[in-house]
Protein backbone atom coordinates (compact mmCIF):
# COMPACT_ATOMS: atom_id res chain seq x y z
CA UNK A 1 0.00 0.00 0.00
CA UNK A 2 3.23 2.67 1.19
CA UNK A 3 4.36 1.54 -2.61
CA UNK A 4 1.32 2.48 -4.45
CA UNK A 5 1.00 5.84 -2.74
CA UNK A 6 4.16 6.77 -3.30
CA UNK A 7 3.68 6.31 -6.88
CA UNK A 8 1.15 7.86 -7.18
CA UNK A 9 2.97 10.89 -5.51
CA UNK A 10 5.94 10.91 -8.04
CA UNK A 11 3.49 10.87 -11.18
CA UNK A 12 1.16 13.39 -9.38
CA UNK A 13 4.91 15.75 -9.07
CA UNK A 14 5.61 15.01 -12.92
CA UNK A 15 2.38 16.08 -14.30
CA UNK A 16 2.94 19.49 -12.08
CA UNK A 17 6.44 20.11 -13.21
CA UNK A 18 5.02 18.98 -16.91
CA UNK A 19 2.31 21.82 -16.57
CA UNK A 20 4.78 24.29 -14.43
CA UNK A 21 7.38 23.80 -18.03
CA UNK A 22 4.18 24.65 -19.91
CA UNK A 23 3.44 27.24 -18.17
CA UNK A 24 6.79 28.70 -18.19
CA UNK A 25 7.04 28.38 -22.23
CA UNK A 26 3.94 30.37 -22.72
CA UNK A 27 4.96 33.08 -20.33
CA UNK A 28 8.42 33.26 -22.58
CA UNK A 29 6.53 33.23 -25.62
CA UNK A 30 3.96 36.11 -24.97
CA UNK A 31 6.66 38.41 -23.14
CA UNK A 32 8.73 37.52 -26.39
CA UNK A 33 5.89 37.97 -28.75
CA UNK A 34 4.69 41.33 -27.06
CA UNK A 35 8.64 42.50 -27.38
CA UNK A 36 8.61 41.90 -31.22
CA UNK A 37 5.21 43.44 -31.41
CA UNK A 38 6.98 46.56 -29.68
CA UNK A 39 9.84 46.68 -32.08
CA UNK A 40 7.83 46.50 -34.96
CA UNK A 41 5.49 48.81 -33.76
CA UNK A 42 8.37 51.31 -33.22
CA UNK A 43 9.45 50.28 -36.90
CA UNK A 44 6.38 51.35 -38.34
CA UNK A 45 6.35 54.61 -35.98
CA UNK A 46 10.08 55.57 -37.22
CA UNK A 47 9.07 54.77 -40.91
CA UNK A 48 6.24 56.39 -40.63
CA UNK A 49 8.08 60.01 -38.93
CA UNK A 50 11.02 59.99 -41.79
CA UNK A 51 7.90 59.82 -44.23
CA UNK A 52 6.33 62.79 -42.73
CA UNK A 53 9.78 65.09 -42.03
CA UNK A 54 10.65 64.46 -46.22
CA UNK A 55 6.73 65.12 -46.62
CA UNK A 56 7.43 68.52 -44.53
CA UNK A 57 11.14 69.19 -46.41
CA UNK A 58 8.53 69.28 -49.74
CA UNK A 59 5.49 70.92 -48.88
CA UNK A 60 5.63 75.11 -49.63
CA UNK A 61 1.60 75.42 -48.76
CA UNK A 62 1.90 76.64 -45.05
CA UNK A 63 -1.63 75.12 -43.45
CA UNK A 64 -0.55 71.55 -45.06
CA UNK A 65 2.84 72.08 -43.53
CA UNK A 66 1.34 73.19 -39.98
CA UNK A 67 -1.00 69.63 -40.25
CA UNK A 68 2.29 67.22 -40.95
CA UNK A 69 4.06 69.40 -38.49
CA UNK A 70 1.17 68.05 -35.90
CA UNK A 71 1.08 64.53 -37.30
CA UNK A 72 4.76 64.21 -36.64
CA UNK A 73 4.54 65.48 -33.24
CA UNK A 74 1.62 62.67 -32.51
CA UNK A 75 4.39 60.15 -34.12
CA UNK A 76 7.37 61.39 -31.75
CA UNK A 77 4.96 61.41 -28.69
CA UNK A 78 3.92 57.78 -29.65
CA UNK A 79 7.61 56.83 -29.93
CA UNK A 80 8.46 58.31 -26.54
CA UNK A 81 6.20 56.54 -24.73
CA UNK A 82 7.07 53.14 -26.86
CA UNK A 83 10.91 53.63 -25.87
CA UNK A 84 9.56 54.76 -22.17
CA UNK A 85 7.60 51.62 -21.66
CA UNK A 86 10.66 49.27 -23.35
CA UNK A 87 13.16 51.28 -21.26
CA UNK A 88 10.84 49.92 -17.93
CA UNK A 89 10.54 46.56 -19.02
CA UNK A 90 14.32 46.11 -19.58
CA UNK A 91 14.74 47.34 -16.12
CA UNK A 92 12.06 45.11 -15.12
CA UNK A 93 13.62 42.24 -16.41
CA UNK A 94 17.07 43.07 -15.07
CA UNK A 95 15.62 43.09 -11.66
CA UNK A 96 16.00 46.22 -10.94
CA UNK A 97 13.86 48.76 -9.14
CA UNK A 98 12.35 51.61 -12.12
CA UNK A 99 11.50 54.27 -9.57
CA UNK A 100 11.25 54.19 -6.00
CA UNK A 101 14.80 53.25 -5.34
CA UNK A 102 17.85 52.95 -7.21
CA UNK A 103 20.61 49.99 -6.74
CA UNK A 104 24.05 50.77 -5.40
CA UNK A 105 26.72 49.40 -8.29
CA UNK A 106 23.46 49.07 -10.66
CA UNK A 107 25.59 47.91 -13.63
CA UNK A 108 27.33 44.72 -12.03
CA UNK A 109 23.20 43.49 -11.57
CA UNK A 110 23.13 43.35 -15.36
CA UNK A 111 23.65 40.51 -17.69
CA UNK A 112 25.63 41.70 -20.75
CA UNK A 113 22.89 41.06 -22.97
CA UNK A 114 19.96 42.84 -20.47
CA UNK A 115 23.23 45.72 -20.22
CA UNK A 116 23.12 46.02 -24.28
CA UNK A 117 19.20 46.17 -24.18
CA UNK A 118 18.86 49.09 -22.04
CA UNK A 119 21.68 51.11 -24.19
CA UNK A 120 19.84 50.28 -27.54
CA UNK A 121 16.54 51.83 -25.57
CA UNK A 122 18.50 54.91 -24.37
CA UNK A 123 19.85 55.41 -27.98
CA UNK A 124 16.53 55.62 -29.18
CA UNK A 125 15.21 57.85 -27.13
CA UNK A 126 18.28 60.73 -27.75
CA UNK A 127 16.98 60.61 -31.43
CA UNK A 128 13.64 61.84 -30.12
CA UNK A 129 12.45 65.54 -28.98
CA UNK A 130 12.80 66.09 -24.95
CA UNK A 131 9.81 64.45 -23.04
CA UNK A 132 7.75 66.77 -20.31
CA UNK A 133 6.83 63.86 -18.79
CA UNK A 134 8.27 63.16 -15.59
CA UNK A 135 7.57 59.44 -15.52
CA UNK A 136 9.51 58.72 -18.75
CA UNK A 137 12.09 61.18 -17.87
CA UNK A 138 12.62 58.90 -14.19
CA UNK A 139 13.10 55.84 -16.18
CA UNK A 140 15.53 57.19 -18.45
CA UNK A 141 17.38 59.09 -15.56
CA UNK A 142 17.77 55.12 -13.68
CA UNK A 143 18.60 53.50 -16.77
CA UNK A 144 21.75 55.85 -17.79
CA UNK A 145 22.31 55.67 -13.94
CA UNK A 146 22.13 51.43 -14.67
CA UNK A 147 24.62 52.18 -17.31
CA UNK A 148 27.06 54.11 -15.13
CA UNK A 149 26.48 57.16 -17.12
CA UNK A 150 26.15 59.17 -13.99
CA UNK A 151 26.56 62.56 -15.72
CA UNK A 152 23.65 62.05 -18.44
CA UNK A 153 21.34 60.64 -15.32
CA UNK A 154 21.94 63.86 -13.87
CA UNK A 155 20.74 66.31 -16.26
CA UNK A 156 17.75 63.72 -16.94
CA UNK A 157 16.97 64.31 -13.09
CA UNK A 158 18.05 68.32 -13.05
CA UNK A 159 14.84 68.78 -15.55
CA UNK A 160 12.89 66.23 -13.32
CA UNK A 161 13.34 68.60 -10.54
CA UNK A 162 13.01 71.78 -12.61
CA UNK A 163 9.73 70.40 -13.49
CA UNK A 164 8.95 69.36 -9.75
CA UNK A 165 11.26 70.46 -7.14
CA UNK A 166 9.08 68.68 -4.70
CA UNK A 167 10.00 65.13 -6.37
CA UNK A 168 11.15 63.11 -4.14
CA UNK A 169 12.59 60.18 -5.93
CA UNK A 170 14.49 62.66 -8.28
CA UNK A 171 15.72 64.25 -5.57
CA UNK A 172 16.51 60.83 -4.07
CA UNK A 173 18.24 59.30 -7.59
CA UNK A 174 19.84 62.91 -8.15
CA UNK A 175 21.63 62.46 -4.43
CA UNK A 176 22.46 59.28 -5.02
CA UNK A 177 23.77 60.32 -8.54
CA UNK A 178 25.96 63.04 -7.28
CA UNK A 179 27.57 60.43 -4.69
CA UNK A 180 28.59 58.35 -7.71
CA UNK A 181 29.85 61.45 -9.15
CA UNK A 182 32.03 61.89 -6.14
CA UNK A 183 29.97 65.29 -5.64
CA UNK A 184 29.04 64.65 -2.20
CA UNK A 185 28.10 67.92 -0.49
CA UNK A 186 25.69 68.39 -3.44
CA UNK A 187 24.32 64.76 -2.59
CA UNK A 188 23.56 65.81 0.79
CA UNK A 189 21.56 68.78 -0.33
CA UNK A 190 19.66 66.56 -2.18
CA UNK A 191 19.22 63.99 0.55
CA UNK A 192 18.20 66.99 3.03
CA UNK A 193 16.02 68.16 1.05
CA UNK A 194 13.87 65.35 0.40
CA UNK A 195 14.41 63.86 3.79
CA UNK A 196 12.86 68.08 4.81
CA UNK A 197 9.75 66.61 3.17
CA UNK A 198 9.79 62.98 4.41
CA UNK A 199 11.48 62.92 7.60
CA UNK A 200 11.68 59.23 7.91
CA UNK A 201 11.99 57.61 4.19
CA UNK A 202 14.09 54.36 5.37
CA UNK A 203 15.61 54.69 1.58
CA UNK A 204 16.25 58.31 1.49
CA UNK A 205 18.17 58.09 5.19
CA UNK A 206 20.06 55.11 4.20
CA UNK A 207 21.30 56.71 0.98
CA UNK A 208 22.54 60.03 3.07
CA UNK A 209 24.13 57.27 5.54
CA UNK A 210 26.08 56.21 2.81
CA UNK A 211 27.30 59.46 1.85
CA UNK A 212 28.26 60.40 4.92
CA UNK A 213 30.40 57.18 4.54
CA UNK A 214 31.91 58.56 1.86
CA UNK A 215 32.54 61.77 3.93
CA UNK A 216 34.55 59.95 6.48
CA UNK A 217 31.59 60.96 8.76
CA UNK A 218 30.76 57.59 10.19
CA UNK A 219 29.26 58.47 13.60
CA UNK A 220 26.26 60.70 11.19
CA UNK A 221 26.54 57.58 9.04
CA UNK A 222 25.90 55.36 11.94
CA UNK A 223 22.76 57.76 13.07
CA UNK A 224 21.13 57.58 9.71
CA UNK A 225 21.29 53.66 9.33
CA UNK A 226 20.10 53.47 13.12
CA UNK A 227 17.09 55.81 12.40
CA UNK A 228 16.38 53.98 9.06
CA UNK A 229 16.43 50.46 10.98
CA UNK A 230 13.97 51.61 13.73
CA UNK A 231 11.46 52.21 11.14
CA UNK A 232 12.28 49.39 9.17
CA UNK A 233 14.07 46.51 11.37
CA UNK A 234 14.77 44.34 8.46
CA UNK A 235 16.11 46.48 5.68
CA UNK A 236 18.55 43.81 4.06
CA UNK A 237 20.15 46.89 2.30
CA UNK A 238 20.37 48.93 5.54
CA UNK A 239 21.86 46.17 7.69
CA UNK A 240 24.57 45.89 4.75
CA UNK A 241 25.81 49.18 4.97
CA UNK A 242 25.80 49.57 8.42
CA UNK A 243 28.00 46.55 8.49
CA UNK A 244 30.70 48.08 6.49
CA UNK A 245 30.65 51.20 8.65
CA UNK A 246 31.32 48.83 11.77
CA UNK A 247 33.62 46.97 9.97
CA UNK A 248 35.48 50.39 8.99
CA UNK A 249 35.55 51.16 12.23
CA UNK A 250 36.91 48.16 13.51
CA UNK A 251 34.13 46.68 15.18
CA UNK A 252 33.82 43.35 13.78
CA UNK A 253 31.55 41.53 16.14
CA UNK A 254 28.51 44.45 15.48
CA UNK A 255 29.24 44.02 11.68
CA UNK A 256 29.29 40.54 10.94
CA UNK A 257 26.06 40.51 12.96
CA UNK A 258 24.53 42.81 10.59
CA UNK A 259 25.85 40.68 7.55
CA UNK A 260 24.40 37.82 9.50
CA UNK A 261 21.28 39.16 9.52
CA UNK A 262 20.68 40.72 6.19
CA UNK A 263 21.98 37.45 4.82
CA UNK A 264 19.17 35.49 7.12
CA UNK A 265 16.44 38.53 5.08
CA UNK A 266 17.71 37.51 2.03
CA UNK A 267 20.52 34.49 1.56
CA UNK A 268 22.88 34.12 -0.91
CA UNK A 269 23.34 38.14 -1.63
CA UNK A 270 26.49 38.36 -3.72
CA UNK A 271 27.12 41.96 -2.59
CA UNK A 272 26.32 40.95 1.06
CA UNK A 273 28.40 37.83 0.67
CA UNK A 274 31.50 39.44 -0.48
CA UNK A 275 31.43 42.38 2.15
CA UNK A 276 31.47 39.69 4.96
CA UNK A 277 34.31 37.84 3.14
CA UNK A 278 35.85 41.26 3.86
CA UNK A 279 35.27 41.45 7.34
CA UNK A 280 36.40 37.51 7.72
CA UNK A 281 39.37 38.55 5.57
CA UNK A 282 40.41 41.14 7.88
CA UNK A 283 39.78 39.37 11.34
CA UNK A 284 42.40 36.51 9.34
CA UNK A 285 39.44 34.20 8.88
CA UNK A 286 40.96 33.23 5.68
CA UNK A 287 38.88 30.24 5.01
CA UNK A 288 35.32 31.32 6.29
CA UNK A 289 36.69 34.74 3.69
CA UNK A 290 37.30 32.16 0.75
CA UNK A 291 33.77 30.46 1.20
CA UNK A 292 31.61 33.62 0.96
CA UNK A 293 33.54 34.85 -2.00
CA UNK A 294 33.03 31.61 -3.29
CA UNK A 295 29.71 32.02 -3.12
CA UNK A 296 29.24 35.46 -3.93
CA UNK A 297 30.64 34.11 -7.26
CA UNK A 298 28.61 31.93 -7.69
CA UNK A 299 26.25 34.19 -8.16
CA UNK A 300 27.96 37.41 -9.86
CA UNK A 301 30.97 35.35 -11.62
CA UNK A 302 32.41 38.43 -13.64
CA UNK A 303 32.46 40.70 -10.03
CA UNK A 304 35.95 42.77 -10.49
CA UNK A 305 35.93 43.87 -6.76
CA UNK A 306 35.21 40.16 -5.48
CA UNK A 307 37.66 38.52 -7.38
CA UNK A 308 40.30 41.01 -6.64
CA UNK A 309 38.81 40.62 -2.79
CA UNK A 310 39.58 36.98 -3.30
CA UNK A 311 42.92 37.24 -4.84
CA UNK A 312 44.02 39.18 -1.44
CA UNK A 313 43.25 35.74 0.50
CA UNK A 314 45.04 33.53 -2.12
CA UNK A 315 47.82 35.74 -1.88
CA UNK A 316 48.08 35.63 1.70
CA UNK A 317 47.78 32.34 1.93
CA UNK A 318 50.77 31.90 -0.53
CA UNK A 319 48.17 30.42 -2.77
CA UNK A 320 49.72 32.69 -5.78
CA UNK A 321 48.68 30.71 -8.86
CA UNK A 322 44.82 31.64 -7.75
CA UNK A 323 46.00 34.96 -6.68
CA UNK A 324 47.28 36.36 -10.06
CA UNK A 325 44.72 34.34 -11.68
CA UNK A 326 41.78 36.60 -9.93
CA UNK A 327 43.38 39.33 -9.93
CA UNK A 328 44.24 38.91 -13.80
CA UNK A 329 40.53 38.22 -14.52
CA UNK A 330 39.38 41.58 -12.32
CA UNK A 331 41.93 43.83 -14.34
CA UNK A 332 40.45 42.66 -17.42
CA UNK A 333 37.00 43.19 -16.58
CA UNK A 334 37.68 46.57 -14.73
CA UNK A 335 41.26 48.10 -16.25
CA UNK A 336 41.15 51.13 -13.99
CA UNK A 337 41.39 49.94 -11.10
CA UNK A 338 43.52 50.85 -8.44
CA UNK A 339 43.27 48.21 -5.55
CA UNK A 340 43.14 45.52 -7.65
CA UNK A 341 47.00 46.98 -9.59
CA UNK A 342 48.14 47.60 -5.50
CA UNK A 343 47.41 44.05 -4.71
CA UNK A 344 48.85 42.22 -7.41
CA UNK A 345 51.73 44.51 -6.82
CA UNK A 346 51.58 42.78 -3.08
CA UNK A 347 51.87 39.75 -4.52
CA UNK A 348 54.82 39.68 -6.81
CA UNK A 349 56.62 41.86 -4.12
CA UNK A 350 56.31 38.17 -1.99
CA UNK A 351 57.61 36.66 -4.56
CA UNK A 352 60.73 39.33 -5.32
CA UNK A 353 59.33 39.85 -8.37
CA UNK A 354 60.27 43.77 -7.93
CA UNK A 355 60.24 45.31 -11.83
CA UNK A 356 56.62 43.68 -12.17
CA UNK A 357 56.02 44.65 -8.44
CA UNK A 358 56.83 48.71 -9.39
CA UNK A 359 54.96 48.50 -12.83
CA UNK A 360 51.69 47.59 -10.87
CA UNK A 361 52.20 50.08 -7.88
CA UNK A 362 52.99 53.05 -10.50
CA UNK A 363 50.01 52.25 -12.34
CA UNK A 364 47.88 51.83 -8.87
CA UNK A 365 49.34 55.69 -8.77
CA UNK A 366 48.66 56.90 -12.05
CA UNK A 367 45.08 56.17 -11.28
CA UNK A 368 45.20 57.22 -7.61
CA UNK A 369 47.66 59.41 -6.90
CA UNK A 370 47.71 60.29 -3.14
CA UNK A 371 46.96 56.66 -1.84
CA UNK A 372 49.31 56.50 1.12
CA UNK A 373 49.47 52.97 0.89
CA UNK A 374 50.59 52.16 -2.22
CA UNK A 375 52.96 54.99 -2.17
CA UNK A 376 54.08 52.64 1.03
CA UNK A 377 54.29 49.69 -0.91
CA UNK A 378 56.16 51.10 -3.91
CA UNK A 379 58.47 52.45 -1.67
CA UNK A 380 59.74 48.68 -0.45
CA UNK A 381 59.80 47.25 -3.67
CA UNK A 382 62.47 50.23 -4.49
CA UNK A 383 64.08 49.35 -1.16
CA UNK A 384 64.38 45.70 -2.56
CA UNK A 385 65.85 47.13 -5.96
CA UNK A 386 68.25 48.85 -3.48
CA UNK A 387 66.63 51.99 -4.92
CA UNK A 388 67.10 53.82 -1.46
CA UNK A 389 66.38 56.99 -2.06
CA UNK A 390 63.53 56.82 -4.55
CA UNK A 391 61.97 54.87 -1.37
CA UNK A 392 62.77 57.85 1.02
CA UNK A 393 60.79 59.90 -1.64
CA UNK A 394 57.57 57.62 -1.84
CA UNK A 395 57.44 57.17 1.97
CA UNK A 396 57.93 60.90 3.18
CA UNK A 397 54.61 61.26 0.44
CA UNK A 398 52.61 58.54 2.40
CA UNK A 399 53.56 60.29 5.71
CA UNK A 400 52.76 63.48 4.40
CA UNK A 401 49.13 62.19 3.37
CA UNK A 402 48.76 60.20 6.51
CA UNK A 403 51.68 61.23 9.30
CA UNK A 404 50.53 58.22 12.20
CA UNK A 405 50.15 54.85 9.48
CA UNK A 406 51.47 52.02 11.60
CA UNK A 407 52.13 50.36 8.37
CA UNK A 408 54.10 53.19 6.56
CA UNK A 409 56.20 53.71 9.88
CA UNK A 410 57.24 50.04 10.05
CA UNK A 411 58.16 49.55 6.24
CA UNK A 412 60.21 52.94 6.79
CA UNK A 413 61.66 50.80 9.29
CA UNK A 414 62.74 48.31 7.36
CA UNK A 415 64.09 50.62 4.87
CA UNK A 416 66.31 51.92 7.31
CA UNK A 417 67.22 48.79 8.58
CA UNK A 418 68.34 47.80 4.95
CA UNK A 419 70.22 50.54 4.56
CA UNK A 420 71.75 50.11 7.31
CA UNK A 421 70.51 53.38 9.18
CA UNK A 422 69.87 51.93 13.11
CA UNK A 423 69.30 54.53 14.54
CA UNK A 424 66.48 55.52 12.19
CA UNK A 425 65.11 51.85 11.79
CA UNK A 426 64.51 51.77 15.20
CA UNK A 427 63.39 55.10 15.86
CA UNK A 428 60.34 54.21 13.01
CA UNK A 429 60.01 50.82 14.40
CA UNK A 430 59.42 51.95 17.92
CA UNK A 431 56.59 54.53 16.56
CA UNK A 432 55.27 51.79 14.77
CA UNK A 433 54.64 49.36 17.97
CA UNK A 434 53.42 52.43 19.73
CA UNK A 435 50.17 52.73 16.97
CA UNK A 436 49.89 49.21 16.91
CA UNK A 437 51.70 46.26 18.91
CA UNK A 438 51.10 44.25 16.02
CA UNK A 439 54.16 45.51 14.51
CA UNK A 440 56.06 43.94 17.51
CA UNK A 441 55.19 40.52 16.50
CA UNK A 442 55.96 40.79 13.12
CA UNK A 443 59.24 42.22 13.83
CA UNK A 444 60.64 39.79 15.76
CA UNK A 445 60.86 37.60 12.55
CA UNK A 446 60.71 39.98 9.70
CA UNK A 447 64.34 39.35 7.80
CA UNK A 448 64.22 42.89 7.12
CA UNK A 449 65.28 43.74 10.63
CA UNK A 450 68.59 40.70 10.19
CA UNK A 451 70.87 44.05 10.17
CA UNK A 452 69.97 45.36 12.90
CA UNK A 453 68.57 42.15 14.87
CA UNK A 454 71.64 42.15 17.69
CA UNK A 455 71.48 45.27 18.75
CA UNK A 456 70.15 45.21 22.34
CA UNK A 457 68.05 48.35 21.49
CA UNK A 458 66.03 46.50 19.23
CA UNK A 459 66.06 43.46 20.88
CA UNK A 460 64.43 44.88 24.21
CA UNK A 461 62.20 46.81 21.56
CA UNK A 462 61.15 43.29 20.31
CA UNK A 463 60.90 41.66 24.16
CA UNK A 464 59.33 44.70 25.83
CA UNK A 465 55.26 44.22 26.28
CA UNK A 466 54.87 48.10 26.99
C-alpha cells in the first residue's frame, strides 16, 4: 500500500512540473511575442516620422505644412512613450527597481545582454524631442544611472526637478547620482532636502548614511542607518551598509552581525556575501573569507571587486597561482582599477618579483595618486631594488598624506634597517609598535630587521610588552 502511494505521488509531481514547463514556455513566448510586437510597432512609428519630415522638407503650402508638423509630433509622442515603456521593461527584467529606489553598483546586476538592451533603448530615445513627462524622464534618468552614465542621469533628473522640485525620488536618484559622481556635499543637499519633506523615508536616510560614509563621517553615518532600521528593522540593504561602517571602524563583532542578519532577510546576496568575506578577511578568517567569496561568485561570476577581494586571501595564503589568476581576470573586466594593480603589486613583491612589483604600484598611482598605501608599498619594492632613495621619496609622500600609518612607519623601518641606518630603523620601528603592537610581532621575525637584529636596542624593543 506505502508503494502504491508513493507512486502515485511521483506521477502526481511530474504532471505538475510537466504543466509548471508549460506554463513557463507560454509566459516566454507572450513576453517575447509582445517585445517583437513593440519593435515593430516602433518600426512602423520611425518609418512612418522619416515619411512625414521628407513630406514637410517638400510641402511650400503653409496650413498643409502646420497639419504634418502636428502629425509628426503625434508620431514622436507615440515613440516616446514606446521607448519609455521598453526602457521599464528592460529594467524590469534586469531586476532592478524603475523608480522608488535605485541599486548601489546598478551595472554589475546586469547581464551583458539585459546591459546592451537598455543602451539600444537609451539610444533611441536621444533621437527623439525632450519628453515633459516626468515618468519617462525617471526611467531614463535610472537606466543611464544602470549604465554608469552618472553625468547624463543627472541632467535627466536636473529637468525632473526643474519640473517638480518637490519630487522626491528625483531628488533621491539625483543624491544618489551626485555620490557616484564623487559630488558629495551636493548629494547631501539633495538627501536633506527630500528627507525636509519625508522625515523618515528608510531609503532616502540610508542613501545620506552612505554618503556620509563617503565623507569619512561615520558616527552621522551610523545615526542615519540606526534611524532607518527603527522604522524598518529588516532592511537587508540597511543592515549591509551599516556593516561596512562597523567593519570600517573596527568593530567586527557588530558588523558581521549585521551581515548575518541581512543574509538570514535575504541568503545568498552576492554583494552581502563578499562584504562579509571582507570582514572575515580582515579578522584573518581566511577560510570562512574564501567560502563567501566563493559564493558570492557563484552568483555574480564576472564581479571585479570580489575577485580582486579573493585574490588578497590567495595571496596571503601563498596560494599565488589563484591569486594572479583573480586578480588577472578583475583587471580585465575593470582596467582602472587601483586596488586591484596595488594588490597584485603585493603579490609579486612576496615573490621578489620587484620590476613587475613597481609597474603595478605606478600604475595603482597613475590612477590614484595620493593613496598612502601604495605609495608605502612602492616604496619597499624600491628598497628591494636597493633603490634607497627613490623609497625615502615615496614614503615621506605617504607620511605626508597620513603622518601616524602604523604600516608606513614600520616599512620605513625596514628601509632603514636595509640601509643600514639603526638609529632611524629603530626610531620608526618603535613609533610603529606604539600605533599598533602588532608591529612587535611581526618584527621579531621579519628578515628585514637581520641588520639590525643584535642590537640590544632592538632586541628589548622586540621583548618589551609596553
Amino acid at each position: 500500500m506505502d508503494g502504491g502511494i508513493l507512486a502515485l505521488i511521483i506521477s502526481g509531481a511530474t504532471i505538475v512540473g510537466g504543466a509548471i514547463g508549460w506554463l513557463v514556455r507560454q509566459f516566454q513566448y507572450r513576453r517575447e511575442a509582445k517585445r517583437q510586437a513593440a519593435h515593430d510597432a516602433s518600426e512602423i512609428l520611425s518609418d512612418k516620422k522619416k515619411l512625414l519630415e521628407e513630406m514637410v522638407s517638400g510641402t511650400q503650402d503653409a496650413n498643409s505644412k502646420q497639419t504634418i508638423l502636428e502629425q509628426r509630433d503625434e508620431v514622436n509622442a507615440a515613440l516616446l512613450g514606446l521607448h519609455g515603456k521598453r526602457l521599464r521593461h528592460a529594467l524590469k527584467e534586469a531586476g532592478l527597481p524603475t523608480e522608488e529606489m535605485l541599486i548601489a553598483n546598478g551595472r554589475s546586476w546586469l547581464q551583458p545582454q539585459e546591459a546592451t538592451r537598455l543602451e539600444a533603448s537609451i539610444e533611441e530615445l536621444k533621437s527623439l524631442p525632450p519628453s515633459h513627462s516626468t515618468q519617462d524622464l525617471l526611467v531614463l534618468g535610472n537606466a543611464y544611472y544602470h549604465m554608469e552614465q552618472y553625468e547624463e542621469a543627472r541632467k535627466v533628473y536636473d529637468r525632473i526637478i526643474n519640473l517638480n522640485p518637490d519630487d522626491l525620488i528625483a531628488l533621491n536618484n539625483r543624491g544618489l547620482t551626485y555620490d557616484k559622481l564623487s559630488r558629495y556635499e551636493e548629494a547631501l543637499i539633495d538627501f536633506n532636502l527630500a528627507l525636509d519633506c519625508k522625515p523618515d523615508d528608510t531609503a532616502i536616510l540610508m542613501n545620506r548614511g552612505s554618503t556620509y560614509d563617503n565623507l569619512n563621517r561615520r558616527d552621522e553615518a551610523l545615526a542615519d542607518y540606526d534611524r532607518s532600521l527603527q522604522i524598518k528593522p529588516d532592511n537587508a540593504d540597511t543592515l549591509n551598509n551599516r556593516g561596512i561602517t562597523y567593519r570600517l571602524l573596527r568593530r567586527y563583532k557588530q558588523s558581521l552581525a549585521d551581515f548575518n542578519r541581512s543574509l538570514e532577510i535575504r541568503p545568498d546576496h552576492p554583494t552581502v556575501l563578499m562584504n562579509r568575506g571582507n570582514t572575515y578577511n580582515e579578522l584573518e578568517r581566511y577560510e570562512e573569507a574564501l567560502t563567501d567569496y566563493d559564493r558570492s561568485l557563484e552568483f555574480r561570476p564576472d564581479n571585479a571587486d570580489t575577485l580582486n577581494n579573493r585574490g588578497t586571501v590567495y595571496a596571503k595564503l601563498k596560494r599565488y597561482d589563484e591569486a594572479f589568476a583573480d586578480f588577472n581576470r578583475s583587471l580585465e573586466l575593470d582596467p582602472d582599477n587601483p586596488a586591484a594593480f596595488s594588490n597584485r603589486g603585493n603579490a609579486y613583491f612576496r615573490l621578489e618579483r620587484y620590476d613587475e612589483t613597481l609597474a603595478d604600484f605606478n600604475r595603482s598611482l597613475e590612477l590614484r595618486p595620493d593613496d598612502a598605501e601604495t605609495l608605502s608599498k612602492r616604496s619597499m619594492a624600491y628598497a628591494g631594488l636597493v633603490r634607497y632613495n627613490d623609497a625615502l621619496v615615496d614614503f615621506n609622500r605617504a607620511l605626508e598624506l597620513k603622518p601616524d600609518n602604523p604600516s608606513t612607519l614600520y616599512n620605513l623601518a625596514c628601509l632603514f634597517s636595509l640601509w643600514e641606518k639603526t638609529d632611524d630603523a629603530l626610531a620608526y620601528l618603535e613609533k610603529a609598535i606604539e600605533i599598533n603592537k602588532k608591529n612587535r610581532k611581526d618584527a621579531k621575525k621579519d628578515k628585514d630587521f637581520d641588520n639590525i637584529r643584535e642590537d640590544p636596542r632592538f632586541k628589548k624593543l622586540i621583548e618589551s610588552e609596553q
